[in-house]
N, C-alpha and C. Protein backbone atom coordinates (compact mmCIF):
# COMPACT_ATOMS: atom_id res chain seq x y z
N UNK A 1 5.65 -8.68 -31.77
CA UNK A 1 7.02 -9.08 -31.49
C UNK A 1 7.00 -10.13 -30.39
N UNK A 2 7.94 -11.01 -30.57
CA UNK A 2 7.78 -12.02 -29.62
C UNK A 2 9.29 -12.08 -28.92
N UNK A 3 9.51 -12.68 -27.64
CA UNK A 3 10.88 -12.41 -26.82
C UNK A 3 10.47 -13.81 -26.60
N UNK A 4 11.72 -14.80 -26.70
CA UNK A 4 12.07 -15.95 -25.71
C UNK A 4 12.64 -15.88 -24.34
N UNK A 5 12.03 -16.19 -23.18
CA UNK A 5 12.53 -16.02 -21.89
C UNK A 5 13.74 -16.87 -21.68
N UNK A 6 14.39 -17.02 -20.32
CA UNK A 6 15.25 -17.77 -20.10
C UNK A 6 14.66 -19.55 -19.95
N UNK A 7 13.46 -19.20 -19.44
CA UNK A 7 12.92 -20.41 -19.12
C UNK A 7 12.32 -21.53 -20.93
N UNK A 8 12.23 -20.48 -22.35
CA UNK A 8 12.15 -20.87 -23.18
C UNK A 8 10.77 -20.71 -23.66
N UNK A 9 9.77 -20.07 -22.93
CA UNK A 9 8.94 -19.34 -23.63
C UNK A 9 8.57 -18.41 -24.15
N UNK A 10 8.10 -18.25 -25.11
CA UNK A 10 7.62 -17.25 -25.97
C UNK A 10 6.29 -15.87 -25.14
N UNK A 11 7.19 -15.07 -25.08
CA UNK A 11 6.15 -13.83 -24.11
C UNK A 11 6.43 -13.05 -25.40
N UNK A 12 5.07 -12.12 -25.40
CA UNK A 12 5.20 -10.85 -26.19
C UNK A 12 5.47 -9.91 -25.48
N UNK A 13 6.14 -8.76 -26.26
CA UNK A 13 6.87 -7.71 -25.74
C UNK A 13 5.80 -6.26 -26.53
N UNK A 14 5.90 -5.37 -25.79
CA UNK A 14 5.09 -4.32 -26.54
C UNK A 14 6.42 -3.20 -26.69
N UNK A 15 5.85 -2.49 -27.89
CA UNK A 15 6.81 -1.44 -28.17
C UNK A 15 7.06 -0.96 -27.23
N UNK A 16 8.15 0.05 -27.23
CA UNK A 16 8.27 1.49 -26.49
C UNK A 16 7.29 2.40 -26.27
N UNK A 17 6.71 2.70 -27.40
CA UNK A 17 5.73 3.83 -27.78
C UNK A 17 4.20 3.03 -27.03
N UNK A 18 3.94 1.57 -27.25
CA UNK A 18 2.77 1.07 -26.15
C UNK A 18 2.99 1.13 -24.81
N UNK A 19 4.32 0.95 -24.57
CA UNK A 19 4.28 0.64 -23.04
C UNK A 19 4.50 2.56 -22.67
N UNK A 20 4.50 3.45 -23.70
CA UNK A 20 4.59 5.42 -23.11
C UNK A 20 3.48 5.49 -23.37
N UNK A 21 2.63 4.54 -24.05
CA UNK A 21 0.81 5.11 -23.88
C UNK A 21 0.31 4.62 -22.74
N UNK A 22 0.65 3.14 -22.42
CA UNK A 22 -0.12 2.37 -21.12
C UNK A 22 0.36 3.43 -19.97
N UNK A 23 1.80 3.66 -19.94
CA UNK A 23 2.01 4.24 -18.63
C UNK A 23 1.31 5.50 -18.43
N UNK A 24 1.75 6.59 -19.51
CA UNK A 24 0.69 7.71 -19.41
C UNK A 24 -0.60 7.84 -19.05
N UNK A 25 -1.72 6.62 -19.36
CA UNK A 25 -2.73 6.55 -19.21
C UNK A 25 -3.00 6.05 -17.77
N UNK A 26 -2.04 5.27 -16.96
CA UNK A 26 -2.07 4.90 -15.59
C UNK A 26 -2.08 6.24 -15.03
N UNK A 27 -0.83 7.12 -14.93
CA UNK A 27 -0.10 8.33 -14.29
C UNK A 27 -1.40 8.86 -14.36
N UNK A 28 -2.18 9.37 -15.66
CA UNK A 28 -3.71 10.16 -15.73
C UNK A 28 -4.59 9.68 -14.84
N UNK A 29 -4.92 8.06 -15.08
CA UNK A 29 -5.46 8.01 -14.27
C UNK A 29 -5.50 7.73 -12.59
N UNK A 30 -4.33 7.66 -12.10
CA UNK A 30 -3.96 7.71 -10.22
C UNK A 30 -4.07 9.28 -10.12
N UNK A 31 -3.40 10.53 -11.09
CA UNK A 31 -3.82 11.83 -11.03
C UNK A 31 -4.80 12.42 -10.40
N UNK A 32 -5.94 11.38 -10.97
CA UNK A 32 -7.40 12.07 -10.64
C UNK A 32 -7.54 11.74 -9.21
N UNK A 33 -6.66 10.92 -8.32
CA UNK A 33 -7.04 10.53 -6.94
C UNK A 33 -6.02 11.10 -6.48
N UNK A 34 -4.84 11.08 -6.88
CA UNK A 34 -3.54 11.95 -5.76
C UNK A 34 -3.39 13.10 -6.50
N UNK A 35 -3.52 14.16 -5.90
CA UNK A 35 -3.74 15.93 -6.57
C UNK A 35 -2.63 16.82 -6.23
N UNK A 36 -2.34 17.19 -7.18
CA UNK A 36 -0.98 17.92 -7.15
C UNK A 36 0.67 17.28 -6.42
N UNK A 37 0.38 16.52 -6.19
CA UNK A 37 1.83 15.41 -6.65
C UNK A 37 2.14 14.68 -7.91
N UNK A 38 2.25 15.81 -9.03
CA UNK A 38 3.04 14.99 -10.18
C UNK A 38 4.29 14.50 -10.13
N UNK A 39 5.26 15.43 -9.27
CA UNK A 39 6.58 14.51 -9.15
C UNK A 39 6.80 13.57 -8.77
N UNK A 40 5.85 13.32 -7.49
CA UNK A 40 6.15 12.04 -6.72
C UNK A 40 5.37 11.30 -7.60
N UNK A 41 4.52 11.33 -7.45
CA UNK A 41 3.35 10.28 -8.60
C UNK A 41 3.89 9.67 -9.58
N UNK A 42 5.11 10.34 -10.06
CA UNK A 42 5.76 10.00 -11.87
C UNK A 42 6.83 9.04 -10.94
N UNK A 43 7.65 9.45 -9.98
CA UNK A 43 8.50 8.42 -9.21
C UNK A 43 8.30 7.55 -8.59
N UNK A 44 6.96 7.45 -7.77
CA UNK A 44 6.21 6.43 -7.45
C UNK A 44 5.67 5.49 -8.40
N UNK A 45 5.21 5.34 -9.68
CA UNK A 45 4.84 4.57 -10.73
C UNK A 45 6.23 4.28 -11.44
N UNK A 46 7.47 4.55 -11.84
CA UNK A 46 8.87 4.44 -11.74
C UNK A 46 9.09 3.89 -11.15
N UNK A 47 9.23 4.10 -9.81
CA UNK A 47 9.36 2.89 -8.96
C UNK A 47 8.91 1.51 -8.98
N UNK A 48 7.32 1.53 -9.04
CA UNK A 48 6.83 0.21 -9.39
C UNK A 48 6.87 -0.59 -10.33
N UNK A 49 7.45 0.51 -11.34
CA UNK A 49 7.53 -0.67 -12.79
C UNK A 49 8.56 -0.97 -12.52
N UNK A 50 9.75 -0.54 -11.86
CA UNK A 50 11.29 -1.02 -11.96
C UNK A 50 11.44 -1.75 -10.92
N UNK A 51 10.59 -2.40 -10.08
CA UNK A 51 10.47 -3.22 -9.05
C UNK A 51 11.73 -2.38 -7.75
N UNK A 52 11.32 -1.43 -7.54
CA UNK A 52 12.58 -0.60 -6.55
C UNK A 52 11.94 0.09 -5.72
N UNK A 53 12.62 0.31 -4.50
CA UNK A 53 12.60 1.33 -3.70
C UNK A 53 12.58 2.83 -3.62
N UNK A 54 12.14 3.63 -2.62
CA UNK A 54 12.52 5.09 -2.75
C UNK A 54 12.03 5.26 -1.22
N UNK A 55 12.98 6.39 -0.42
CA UNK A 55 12.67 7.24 0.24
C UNK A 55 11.58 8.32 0.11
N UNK A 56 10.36 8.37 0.94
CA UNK A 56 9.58 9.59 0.63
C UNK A 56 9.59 10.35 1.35
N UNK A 57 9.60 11.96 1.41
CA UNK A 57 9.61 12.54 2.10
C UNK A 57 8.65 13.81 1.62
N UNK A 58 8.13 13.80 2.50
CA UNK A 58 6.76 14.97 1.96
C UNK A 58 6.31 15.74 2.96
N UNK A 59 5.39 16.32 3.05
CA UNK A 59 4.80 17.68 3.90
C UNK A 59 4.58 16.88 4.87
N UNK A 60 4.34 17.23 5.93
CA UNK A 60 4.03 16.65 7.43
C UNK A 60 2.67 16.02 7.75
N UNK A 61 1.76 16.30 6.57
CA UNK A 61 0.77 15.50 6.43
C UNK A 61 1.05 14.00 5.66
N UNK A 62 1.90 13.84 4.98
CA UNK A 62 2.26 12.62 4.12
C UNK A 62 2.82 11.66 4.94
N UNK A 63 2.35 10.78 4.45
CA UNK A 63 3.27 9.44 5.11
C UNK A 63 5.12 9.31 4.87
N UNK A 64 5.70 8.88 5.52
CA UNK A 64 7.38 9.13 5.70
C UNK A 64 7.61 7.59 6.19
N UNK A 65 8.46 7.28 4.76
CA UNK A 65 9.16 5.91 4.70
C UNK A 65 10.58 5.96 4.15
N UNK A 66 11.27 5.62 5.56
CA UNK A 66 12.69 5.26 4.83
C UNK A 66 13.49 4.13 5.56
């Protein structure tokens, strides 16, 4: 599938279903380095694909950004 940008080029676009395999396979693999934060981990990679912010707030060992 191909998408015309605003600027007038031709970028390819990947399905839905490629871009729920690529991401899954990221989330698996940061998993194996951050351990037992699936929630944040799934909101933190959310975050980065949607180019956005978030407040974190975590155990008193975690880093705290707001």
């Amino acid at each position: 599938m191909s998408v015309t940008t605003v600027t007038g080029v031709n970028e390819s676009a990947m399905s839905v279903e490629e871009f729920r395999q690529i991401a899954g396979q990221v989330e698996d693999e940061v998993a194996k380095v951050i351990v037992g934060q699936s929630a944040i981990l799934r909101e933190v990679l959310i975050c980065l694909i949607a180019g956005g912010t978030r407040c974190w707030r975590g155990s008193p060992a975690s880093a705290r950004r707001c």
